[in-house]
N, C-alpha and C. Protein backbone atom coordinates (compact mmCIF):
# COMPACT_ATOMS: atom_id res chain seq x y z
N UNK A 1 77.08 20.30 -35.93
CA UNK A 1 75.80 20.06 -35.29
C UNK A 1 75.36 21.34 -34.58
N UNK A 2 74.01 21.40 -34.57
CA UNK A 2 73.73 23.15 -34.09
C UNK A 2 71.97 22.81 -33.86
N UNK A 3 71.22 23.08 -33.30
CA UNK A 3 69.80 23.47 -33.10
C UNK A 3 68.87 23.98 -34.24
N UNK A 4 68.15 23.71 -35.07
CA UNK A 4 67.02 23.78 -35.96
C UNK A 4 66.34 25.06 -35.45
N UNK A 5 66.16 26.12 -36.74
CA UNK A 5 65.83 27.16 -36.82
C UNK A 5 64.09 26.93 -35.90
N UNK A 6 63.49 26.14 -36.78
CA UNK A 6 62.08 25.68 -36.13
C UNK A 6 61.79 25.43 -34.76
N UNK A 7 62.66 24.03 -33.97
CA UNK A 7 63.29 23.96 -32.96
C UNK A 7 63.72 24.45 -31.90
N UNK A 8 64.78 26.11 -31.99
CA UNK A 8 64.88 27.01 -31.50
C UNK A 8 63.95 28.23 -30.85
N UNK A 9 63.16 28.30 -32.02
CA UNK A 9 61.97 29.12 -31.86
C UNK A 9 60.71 28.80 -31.31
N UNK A 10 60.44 27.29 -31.53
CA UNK A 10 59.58 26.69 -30.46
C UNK A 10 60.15 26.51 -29.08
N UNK A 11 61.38 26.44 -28.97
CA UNK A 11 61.67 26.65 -27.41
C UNK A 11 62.05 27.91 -26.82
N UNK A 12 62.35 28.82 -27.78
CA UNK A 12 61.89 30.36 -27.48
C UNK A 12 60.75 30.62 -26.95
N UNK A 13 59.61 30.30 -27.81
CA UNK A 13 58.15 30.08 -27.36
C UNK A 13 57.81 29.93 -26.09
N UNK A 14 57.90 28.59 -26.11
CA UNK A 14 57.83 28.40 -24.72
C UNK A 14 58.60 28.69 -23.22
N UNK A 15 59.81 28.86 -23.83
CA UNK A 15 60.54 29.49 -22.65
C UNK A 15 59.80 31.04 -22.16
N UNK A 16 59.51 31.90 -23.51
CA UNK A 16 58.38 33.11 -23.20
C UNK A 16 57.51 33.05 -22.89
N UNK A 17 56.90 31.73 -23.11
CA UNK A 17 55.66 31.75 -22.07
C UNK A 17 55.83 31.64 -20.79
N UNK A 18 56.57 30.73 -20.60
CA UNK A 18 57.04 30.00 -19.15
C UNK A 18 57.43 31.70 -17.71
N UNK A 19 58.18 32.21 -18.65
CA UNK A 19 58.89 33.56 -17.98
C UNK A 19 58.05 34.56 -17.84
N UNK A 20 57.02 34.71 -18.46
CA UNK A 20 55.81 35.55 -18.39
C UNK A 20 54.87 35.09 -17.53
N UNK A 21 54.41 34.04 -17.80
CA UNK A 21 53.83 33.31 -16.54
C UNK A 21 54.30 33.63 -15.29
N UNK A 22 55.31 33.46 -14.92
CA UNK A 22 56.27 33.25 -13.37
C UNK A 22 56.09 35.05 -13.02
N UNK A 23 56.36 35.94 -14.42
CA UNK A 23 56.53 37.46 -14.02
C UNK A 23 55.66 37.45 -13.60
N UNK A 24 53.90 37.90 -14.39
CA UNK A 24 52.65 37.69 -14.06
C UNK A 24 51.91 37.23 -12.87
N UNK A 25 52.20 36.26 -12.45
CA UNK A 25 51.70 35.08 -11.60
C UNK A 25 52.27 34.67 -10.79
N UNK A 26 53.46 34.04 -11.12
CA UNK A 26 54.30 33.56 -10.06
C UNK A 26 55.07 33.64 -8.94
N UNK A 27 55.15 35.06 -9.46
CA UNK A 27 55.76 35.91 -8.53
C UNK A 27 54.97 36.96 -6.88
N UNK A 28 54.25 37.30 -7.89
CA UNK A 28 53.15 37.39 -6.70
C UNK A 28 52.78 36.47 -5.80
N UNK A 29 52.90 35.50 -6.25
CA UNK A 29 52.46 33.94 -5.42
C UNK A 29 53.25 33.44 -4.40
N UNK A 30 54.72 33.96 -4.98
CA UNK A 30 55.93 33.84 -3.94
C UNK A 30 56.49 34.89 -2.98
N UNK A 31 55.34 36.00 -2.86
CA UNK A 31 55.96 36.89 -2.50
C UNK A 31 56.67 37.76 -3.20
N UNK A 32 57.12 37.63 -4.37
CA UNK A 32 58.15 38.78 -4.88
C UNK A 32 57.53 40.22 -5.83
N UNK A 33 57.87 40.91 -5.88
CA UNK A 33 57.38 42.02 -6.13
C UNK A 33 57.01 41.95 -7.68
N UNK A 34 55.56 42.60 -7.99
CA UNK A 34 55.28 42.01 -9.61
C UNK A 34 56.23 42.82 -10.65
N UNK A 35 56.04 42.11 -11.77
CA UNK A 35 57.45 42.05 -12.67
C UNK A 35 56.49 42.27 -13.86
N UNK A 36 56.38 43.72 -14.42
CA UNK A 36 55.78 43.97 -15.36
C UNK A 36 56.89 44.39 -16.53
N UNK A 37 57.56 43.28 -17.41
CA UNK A 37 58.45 43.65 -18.48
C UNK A 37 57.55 44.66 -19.44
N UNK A 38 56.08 44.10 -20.40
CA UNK A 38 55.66 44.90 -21.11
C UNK A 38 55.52 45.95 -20.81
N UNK A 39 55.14 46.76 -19.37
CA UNK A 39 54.92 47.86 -18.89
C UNK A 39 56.61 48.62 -19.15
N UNK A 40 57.43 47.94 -18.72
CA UNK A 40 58.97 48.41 -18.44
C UNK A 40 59.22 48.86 -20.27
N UNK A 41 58.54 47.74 -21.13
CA UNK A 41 59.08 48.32 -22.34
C UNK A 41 58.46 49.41 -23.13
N UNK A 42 57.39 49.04 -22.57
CA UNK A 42 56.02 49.82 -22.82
C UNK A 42 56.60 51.34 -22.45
N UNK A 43 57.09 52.23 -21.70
CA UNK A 43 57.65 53.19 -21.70
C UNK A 43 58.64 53.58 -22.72
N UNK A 44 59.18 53.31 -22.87
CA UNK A 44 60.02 53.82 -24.48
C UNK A 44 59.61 52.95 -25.52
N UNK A 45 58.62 52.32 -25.96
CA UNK A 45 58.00 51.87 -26.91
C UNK A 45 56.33 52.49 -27.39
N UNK A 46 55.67 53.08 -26.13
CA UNK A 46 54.58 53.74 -26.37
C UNK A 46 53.37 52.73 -26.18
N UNK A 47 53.30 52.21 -24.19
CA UNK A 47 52.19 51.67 -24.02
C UNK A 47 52.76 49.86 -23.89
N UNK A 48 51.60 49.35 -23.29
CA UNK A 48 52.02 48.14 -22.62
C UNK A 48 51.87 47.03 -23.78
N UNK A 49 51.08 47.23 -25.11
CA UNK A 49 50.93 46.36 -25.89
C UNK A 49 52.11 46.32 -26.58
N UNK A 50 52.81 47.45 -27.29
CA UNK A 50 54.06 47.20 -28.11
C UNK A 50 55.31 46.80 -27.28
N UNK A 51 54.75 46.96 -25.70
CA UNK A 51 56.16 46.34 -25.00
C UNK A 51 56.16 44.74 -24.25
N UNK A 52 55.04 44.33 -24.61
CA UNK A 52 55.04 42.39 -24.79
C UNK A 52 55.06 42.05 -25.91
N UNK A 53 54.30 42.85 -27.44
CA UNK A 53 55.32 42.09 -28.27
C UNK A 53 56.82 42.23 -28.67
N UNK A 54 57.34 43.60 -27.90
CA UNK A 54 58.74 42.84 -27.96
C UNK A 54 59.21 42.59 -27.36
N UNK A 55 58.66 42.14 -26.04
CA UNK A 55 58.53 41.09 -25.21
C UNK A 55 58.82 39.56 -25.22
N UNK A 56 57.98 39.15 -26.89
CA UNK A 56 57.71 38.32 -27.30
C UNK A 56 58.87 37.93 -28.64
N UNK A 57 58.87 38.92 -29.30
CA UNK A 57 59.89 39.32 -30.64
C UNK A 57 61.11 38.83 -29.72
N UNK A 58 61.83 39.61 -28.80
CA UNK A 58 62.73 39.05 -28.39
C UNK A 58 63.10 37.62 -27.88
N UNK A 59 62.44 37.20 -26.88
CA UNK A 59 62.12 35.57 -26.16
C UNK A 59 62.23 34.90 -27.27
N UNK A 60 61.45 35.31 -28.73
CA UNK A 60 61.47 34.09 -29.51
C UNK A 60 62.08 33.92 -30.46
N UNK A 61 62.25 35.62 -31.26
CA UNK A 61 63.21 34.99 -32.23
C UNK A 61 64.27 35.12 -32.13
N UNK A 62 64.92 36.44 -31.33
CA UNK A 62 66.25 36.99 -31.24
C UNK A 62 67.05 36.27 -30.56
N UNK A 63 66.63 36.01 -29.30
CA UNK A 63 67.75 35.64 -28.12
C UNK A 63 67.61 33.85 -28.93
N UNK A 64 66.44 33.27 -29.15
CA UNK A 64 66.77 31.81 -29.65
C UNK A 64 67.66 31.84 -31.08
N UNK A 65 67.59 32.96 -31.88
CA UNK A 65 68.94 33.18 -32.86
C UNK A 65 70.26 32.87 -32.35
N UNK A 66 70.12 33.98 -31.45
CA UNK A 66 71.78 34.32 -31.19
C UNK A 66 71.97 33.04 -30.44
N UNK A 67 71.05 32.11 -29.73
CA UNK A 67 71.74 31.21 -29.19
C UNK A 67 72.11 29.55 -30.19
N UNK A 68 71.27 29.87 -31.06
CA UNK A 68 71.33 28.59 -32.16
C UNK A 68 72.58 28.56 -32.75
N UNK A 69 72.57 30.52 -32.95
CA UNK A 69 73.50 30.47 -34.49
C UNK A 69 74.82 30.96 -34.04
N UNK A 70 74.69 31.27 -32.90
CA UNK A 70 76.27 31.92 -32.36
C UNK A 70 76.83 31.33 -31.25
N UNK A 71 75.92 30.89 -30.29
CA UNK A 71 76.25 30.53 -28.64
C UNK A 71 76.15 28.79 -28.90
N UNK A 72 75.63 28.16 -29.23
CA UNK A 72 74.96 26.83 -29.05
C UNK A 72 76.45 26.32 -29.24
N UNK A 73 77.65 25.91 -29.86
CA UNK A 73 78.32 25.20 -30.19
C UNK A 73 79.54 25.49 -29.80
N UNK A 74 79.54 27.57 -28.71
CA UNK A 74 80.36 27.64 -27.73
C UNK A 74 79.79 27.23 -26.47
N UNK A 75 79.28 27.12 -25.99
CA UNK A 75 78.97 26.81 -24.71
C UNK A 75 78.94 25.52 -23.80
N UNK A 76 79.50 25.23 -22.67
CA UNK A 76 79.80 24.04 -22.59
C UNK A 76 78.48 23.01 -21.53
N UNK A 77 78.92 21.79 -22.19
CA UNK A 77 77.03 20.96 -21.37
C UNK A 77 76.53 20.57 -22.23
N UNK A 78 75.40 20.07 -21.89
CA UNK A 78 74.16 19.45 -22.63
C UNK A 78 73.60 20.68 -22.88
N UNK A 79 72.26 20.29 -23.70
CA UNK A 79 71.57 21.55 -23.86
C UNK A 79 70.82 22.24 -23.08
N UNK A 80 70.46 22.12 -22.17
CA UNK A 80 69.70 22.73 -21.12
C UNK A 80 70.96 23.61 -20.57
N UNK A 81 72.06 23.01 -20.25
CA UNK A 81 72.60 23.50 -19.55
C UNK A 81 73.23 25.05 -20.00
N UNK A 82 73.47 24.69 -21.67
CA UNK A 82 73.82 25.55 -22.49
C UNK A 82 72.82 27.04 -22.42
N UNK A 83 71.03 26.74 -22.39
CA UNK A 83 70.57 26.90 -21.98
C UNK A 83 70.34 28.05 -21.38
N UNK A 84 70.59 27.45 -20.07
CA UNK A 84 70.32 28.16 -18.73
C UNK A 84 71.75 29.21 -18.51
N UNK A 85 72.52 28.81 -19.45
CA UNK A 85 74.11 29.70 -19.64
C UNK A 85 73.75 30.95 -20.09
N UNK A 86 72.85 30.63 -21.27
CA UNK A 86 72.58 31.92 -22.13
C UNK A 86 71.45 32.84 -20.93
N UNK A 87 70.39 31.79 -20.63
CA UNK A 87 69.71 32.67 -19.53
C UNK A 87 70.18 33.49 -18.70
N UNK A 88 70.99 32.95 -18.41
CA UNK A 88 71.89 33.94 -16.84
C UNK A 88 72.42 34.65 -17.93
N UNK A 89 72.91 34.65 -18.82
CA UNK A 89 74.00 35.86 -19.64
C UNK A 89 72.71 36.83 -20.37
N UNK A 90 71.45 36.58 -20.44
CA UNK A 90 70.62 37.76 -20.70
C UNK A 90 70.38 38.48 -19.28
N UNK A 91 69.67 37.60 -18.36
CA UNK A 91 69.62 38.21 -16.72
C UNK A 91 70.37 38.91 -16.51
N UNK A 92 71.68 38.64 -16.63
CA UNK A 92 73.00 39.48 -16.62
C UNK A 92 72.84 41.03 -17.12
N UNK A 93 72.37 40.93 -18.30
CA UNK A 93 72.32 42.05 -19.18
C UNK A 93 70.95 42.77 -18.91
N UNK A 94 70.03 42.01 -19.24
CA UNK A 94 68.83 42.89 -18.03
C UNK A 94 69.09 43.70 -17.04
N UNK A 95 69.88 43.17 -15.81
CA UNK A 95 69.98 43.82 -14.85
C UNK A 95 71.18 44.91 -14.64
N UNK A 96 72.01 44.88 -15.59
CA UNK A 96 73.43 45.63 -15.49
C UNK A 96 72.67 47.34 -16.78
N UNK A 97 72.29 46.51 -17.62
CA UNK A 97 71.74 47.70 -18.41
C UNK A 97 69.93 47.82 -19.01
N UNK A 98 69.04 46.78 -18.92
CA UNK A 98 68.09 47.32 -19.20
C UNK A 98 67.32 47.96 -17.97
N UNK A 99 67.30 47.23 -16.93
CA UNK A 99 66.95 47.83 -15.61
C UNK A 99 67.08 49.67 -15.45
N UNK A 100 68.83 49.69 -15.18
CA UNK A 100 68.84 51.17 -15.29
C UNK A 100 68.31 52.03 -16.06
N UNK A 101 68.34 51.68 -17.67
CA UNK A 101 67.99 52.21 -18.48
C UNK A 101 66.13 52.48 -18.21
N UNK A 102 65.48 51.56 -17.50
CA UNK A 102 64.19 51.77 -17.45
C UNK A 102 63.77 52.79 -16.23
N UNK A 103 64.74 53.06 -15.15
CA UNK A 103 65.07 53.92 -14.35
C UNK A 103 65.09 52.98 -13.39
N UNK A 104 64.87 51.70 -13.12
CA UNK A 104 65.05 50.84 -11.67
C UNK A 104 66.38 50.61 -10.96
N UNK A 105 67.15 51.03 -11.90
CA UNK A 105 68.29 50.84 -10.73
C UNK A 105 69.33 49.67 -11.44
N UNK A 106 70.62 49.44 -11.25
CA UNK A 106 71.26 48.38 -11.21
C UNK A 106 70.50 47.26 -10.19
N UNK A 107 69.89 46.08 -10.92
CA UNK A 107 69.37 44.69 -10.02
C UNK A 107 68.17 45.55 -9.63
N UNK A 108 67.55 45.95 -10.25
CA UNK A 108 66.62 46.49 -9.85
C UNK A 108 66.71 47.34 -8.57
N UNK A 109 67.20 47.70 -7.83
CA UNK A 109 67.12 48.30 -6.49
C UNK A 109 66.66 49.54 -6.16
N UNK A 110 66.26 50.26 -7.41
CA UNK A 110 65.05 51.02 -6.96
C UNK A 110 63.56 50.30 -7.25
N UNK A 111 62.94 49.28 -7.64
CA UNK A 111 62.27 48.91 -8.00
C UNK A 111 62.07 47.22 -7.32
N UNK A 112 62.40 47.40 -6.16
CA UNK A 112 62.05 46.26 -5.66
C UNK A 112 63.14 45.22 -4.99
N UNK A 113 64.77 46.04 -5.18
CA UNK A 113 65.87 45.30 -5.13
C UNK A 113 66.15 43.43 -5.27
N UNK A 114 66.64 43.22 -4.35
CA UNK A 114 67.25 42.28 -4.14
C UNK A 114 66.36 41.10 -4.75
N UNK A 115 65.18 41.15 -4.39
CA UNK A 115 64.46 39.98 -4.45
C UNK A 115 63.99 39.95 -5.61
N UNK A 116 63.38 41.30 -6.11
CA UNK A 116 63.04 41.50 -7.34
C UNK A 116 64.41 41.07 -8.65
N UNK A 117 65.35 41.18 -8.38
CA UNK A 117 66.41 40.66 -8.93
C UNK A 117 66.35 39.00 -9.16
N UNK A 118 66.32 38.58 -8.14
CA UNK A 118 66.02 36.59 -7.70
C UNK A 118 64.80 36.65 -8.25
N UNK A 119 64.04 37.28 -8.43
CA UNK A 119 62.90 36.63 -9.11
C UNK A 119 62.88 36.92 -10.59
N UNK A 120 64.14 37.59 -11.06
CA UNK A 120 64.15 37.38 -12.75
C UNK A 120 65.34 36.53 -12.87
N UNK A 121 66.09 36.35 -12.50
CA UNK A 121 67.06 35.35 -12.11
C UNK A 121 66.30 34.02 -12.33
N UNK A 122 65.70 33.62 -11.01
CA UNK A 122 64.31 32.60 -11.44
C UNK A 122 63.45 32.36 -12.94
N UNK A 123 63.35 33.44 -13.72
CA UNK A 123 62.79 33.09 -14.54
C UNK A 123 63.34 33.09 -15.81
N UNK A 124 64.75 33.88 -15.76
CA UNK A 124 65.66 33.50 -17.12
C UNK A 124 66.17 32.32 -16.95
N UNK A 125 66.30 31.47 -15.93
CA UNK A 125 66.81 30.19 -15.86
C UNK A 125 66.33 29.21 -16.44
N UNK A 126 64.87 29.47 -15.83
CA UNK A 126 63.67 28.28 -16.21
C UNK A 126 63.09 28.89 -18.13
N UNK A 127 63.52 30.27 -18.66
CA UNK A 127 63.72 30.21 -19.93
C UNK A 127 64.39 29.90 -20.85
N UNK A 128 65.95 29.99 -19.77
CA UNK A 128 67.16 29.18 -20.46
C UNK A 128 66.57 27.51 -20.51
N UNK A 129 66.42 27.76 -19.48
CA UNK A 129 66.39 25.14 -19.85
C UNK A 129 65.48 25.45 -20.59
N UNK A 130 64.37 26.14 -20.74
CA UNK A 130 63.93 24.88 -22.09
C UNK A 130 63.85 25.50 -23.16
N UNK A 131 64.16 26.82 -23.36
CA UNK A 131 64.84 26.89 -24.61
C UNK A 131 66.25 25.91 -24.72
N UNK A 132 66.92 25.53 -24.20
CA UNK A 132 68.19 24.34 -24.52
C UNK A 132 67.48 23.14 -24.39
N UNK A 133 66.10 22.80 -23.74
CA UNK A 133 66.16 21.74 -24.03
C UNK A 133 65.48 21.61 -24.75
N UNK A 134 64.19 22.20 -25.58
CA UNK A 134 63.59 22.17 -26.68
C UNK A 134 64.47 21.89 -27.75
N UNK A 135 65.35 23.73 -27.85
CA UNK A 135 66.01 24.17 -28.99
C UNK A 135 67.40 23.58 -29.26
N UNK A 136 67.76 22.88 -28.24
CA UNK A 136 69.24 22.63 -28.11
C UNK A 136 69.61 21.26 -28.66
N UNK A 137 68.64 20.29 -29.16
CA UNK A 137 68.90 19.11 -29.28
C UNK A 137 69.67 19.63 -30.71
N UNK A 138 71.14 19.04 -30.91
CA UNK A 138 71.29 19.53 -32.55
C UNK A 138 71.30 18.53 -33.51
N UNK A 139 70.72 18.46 -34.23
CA UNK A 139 70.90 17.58 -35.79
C UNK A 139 71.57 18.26 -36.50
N UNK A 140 72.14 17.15 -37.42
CA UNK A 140 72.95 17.33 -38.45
C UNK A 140 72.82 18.22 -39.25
N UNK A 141 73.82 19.60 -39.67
CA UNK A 141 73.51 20.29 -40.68
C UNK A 141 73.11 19.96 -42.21
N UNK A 142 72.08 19.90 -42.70
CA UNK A 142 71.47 19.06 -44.36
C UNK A 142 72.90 20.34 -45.47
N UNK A 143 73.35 19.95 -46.05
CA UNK A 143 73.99 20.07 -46.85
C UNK A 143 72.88 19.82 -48.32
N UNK A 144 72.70 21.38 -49.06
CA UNK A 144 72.37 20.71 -50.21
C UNK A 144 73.19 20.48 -51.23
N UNK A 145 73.17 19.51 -51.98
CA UNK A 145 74.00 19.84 -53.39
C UNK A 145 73.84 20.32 -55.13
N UNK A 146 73.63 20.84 -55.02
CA UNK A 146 72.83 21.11 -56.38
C UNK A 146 73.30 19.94 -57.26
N UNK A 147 72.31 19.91 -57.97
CA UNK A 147 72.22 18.69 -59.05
C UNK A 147 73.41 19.30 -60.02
N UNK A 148 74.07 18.27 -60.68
CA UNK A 148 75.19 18.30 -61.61
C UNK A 148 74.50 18.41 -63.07
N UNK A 149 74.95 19.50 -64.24
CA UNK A 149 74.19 19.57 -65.72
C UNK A 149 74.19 18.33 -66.22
């Protein structure tokens, strides 16, 4: 049992929307310092448009891959929970190496530290649940059989 290619990617979807929203918007709203990923990729990609769609490329198809086809059936929980596992294990990786690499610092801490950290924290979480709970419900793998001569 494993998560539907279709499935996955619609809760990719929306988990990228959801996390863009909160960067965008939400964050400002809470006080936390704004969270411009396309801009961040947008520097070694050439400009803010090619760095939300892979912005987007990633959120939807990649990270909901690796979690369908590799993570979903290690991870322990329901699916949300599974989820919000993988979320924190990208956050993780955001902040240990894409951060620096963008020049902000480990956890961001040239770029807003601590809080700015909790507020992507905040939003890989709420990308993890519902990518697990969209993508995570698993049905049965269809087995085809080819017809016999």
């Amino acid at each position: 049992m494993r998560p539907t290619v279709g499935r996955s990617i619609l809760g990719g979807f929306i988990g990228t929307l959801a996390i863009t929203l909160l960067m965008y918007k939400g964050a400002p709203m809470m006080g936390l310092p704004k969270m411009d990923i396309a801009a961040m990729l947008g520097q070694i990609l050439g400009g803010w448009t090619p760095g939300m769609m892979m912005h987007f490329v990633n959120g939807v198809v990649i990270f909901p891959l690796i979690y369908a086809f590799l993570l979903f059936s290690r991870l322990p929980g329901a699916p949300a929970v599974k989820g919000i596992t993988w979320g924190v294990a990208l956050w993780l990786m955001a902040q240990l190496v894409v951060m620096p690499m963008m020049g902000a610092g480990i956890f961001g801490l040239k770029m807003g530290g601590m809080m700015s950290a909790f507020g992507s924290l905040i939003g890989h979480v709420v990308y993890g649940a519902l990518l697990g709970w969209i993508g995570g419900h698993a049905h049965p793998e269809r087995v085809e059989h080819a017809a016999m001569a």
